[in-house]
PDB file of N, CA and C in Angstrom:
ATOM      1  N   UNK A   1     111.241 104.801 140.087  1.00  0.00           N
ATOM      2  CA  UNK A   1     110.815 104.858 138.728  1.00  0.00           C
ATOM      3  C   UNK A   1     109.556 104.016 138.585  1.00  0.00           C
ATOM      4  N   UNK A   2     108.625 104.458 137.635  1.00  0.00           N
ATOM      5  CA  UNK A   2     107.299 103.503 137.522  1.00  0.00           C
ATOM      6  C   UNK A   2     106.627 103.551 136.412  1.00  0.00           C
ATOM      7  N   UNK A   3     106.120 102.716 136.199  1.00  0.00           N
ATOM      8  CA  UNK A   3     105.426 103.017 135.080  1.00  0.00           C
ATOM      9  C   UNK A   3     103.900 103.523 135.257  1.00  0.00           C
ATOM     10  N   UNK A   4     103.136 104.449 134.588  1.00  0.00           N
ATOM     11  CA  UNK A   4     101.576 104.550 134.905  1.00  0.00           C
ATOM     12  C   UNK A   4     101.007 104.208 133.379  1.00  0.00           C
ATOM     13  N   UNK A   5      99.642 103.586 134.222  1.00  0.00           N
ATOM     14  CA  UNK A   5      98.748 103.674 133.014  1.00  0.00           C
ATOM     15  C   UNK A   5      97.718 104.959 132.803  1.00  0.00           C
ATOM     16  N   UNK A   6      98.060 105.719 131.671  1.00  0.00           N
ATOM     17  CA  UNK A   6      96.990 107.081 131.757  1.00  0.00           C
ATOM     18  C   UNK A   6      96.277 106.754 129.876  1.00  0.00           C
ATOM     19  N   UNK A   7      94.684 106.049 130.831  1.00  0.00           N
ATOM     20  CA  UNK A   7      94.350 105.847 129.587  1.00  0.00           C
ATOM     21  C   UNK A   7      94.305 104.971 128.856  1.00  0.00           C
ATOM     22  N   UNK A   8      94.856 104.539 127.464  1.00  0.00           N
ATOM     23  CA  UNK A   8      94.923 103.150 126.818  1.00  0.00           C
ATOM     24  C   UNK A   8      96.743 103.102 126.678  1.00  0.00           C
ATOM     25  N   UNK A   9      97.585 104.022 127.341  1.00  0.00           N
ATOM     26  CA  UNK A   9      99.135 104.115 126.724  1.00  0.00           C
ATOM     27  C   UNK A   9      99.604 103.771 128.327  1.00  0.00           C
ATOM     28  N   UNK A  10     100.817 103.611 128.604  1.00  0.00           N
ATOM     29  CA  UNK A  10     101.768 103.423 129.802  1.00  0.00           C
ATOM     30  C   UNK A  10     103.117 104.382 128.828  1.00  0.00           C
ATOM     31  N   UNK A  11     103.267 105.071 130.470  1.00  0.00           N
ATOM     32  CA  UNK A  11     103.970 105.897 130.405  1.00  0.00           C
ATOM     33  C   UNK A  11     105.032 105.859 131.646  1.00  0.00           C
ATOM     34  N   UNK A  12     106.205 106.356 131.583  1.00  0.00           N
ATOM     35  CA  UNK A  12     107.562 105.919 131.615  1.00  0.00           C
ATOM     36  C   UNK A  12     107.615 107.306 132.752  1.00  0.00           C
ATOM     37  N   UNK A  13     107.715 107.319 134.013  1.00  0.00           N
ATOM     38  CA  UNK A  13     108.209 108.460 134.960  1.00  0.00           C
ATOM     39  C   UNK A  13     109.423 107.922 135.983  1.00  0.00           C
ATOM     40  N   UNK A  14     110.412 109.189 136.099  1.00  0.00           N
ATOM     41  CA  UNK A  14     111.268 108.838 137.194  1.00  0.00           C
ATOM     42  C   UNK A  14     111.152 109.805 138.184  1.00  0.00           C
ATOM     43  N   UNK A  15     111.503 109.149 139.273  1.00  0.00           N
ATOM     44  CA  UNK A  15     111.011 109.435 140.685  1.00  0.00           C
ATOM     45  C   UNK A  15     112.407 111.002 141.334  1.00  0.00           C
ATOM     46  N   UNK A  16     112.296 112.207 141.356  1.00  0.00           N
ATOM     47  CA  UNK A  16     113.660 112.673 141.748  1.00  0.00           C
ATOM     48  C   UNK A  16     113.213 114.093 142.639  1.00  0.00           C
ATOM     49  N   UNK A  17     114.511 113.881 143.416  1.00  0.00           N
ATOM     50  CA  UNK A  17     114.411 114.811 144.519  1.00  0.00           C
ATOM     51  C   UNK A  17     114.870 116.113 144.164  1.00  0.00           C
ATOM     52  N   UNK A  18     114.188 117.199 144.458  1.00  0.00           N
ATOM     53  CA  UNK A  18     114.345 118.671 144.265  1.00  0.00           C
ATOM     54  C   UNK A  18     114.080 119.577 145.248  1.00  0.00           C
ATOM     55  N   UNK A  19     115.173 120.171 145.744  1.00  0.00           N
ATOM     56  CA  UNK A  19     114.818 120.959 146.679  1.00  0.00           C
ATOM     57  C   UNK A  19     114.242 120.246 147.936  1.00  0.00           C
ATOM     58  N   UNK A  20     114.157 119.216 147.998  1.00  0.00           N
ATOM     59  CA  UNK A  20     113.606 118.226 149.285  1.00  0.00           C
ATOM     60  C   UNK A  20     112.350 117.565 149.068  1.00  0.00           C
ATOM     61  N   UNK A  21     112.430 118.063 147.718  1.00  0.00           N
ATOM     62  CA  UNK A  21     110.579 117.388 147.372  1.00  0.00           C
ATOM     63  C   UNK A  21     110.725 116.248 146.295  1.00  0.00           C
ATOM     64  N   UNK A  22     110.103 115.521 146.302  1.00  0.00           N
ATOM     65  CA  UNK A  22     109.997 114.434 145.408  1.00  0.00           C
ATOM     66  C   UNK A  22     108.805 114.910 143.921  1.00  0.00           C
ATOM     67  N   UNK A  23     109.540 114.502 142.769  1.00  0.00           N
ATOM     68  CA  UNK A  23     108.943 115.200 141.918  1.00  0.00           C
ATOM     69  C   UNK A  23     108.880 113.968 140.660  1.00  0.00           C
ATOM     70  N   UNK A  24     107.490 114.178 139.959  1.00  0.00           N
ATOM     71  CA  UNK A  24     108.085 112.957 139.347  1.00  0.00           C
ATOM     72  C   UNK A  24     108.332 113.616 137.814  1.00  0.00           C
ATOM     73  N   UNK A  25     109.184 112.689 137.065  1.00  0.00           N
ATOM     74  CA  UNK A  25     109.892 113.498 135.326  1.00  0.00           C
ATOM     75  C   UNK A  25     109.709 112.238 134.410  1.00  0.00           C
ATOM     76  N   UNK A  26     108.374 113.034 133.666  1.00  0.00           N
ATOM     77  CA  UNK A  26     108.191 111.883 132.034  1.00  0.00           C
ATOM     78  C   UNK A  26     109.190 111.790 131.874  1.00  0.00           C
ATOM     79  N   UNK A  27     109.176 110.412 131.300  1.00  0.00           N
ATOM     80  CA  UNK A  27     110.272 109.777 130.298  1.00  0.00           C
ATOM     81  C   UNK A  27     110.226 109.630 129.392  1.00  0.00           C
ATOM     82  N   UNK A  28     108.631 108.830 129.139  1.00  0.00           N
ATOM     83  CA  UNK A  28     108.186 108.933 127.687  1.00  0.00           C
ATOM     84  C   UNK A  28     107.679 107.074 127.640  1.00  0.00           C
ATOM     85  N   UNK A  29     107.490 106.715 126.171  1.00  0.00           N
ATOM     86  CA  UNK A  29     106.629 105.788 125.901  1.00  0.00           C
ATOM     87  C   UNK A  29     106.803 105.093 124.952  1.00  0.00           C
ATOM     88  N   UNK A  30     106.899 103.538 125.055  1.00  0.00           N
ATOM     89  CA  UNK A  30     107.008 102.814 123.667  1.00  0.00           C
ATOM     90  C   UNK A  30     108.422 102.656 124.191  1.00  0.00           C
ATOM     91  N   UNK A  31     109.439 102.059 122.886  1.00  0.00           N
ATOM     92  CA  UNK A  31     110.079 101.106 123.144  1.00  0.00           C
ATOM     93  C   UNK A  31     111.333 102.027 123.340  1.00  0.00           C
ATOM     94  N   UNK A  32     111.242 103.354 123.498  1.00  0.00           N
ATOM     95  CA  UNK A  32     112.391 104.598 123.873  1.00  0.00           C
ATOM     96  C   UNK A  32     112.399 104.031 125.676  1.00  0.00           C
ATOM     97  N   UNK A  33     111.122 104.109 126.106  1.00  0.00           N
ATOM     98  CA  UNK A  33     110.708 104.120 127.501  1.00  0.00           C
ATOM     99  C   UNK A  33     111.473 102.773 128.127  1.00  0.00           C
ATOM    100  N   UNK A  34     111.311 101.898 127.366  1.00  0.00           N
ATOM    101  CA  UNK A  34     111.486 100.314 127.587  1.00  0.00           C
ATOM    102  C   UNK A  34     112.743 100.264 128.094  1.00  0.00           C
ATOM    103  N   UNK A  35     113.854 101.218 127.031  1.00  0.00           N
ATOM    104  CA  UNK A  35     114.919 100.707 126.754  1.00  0.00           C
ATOM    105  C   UNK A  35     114.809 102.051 128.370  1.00  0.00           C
ATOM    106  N   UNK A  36     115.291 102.774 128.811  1.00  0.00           N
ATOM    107  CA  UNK A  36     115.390 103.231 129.680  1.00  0.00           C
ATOM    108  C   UNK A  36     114.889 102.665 131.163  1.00  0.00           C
ATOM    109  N   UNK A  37     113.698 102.431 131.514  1.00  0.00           N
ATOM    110  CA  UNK A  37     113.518 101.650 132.206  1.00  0.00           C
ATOM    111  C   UNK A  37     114.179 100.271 132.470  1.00  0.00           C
ATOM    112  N   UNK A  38     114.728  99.780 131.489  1.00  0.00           N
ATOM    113  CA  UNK A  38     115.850  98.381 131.608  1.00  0.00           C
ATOM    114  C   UNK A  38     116.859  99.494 131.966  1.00  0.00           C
ATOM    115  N   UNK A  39     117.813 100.318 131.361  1.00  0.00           N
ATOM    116  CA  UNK A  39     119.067 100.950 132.283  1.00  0.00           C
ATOM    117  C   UNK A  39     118.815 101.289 133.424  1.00  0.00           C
ATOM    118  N   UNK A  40     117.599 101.689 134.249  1.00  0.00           N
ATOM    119  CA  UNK A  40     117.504 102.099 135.180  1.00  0.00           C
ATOM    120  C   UNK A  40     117.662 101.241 136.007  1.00  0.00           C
ATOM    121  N   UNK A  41     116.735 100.223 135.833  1.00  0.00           N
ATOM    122  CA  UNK A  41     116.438  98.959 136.637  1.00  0.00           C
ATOM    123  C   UNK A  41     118.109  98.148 136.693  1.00  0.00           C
ATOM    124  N   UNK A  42     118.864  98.216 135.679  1.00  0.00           N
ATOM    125  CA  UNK A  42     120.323  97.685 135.846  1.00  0.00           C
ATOM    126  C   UNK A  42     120.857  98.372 136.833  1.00  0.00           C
ATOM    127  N   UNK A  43     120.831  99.567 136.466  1.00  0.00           N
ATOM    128  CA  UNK A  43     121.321 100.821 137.595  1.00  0.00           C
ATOM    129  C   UNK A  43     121.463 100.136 139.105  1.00  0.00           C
ATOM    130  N   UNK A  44     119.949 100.299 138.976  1.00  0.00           N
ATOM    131  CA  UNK A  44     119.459  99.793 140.463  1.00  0.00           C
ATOM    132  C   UNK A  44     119.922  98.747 141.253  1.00  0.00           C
ATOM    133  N   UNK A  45     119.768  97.362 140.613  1.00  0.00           N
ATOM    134  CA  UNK A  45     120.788  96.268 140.647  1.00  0.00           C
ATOM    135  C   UNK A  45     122.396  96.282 141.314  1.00  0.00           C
ATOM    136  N   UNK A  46     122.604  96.764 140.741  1.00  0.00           N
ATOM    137  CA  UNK A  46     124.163  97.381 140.292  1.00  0.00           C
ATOM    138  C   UNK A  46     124.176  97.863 141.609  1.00  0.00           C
ATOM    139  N   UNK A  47     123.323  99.004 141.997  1.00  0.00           N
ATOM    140  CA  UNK A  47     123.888  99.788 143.437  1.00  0.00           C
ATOM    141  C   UNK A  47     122.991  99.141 144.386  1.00  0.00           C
ATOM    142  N   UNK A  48     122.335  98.209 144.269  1.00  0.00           N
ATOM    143  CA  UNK A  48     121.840  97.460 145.859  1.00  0.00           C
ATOM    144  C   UNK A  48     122.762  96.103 146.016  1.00  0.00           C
ATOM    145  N   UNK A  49     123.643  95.625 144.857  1.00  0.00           N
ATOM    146  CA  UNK A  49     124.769  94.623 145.358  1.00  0.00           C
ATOM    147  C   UNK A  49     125.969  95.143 146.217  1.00  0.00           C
ATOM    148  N   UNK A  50     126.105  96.649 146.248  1.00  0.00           N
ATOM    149  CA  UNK A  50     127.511  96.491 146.599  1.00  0.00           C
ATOM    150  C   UNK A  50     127.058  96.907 148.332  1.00  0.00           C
TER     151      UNK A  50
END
């Protein structure tokens, strides 16, 4: 997952596999983005402790 800057805005993409290809999927922007990017990043957390 990452964030890009396009422009004067940052924008919210996640990273996902399709068909064997890596593809990346807006998320979106502002404090919708925020709050997703924090679940993700918990996510992440979460499955590199165990």
């Amino acid at each position: 997952m990452a964030w890009e800057r396009r422009g004067d805005g940052l924008y919210y993409y996640r990273s996902e596999r399709e068909n064997g290809r890596v593809r990346k999927r807006y998320v979106g922007r502002g404090e919708v983005a925020q709050l997703v990017a924090h679940a993700d990043e918990t996510r992440r957390a979460v499955r590199e402790r165990r």
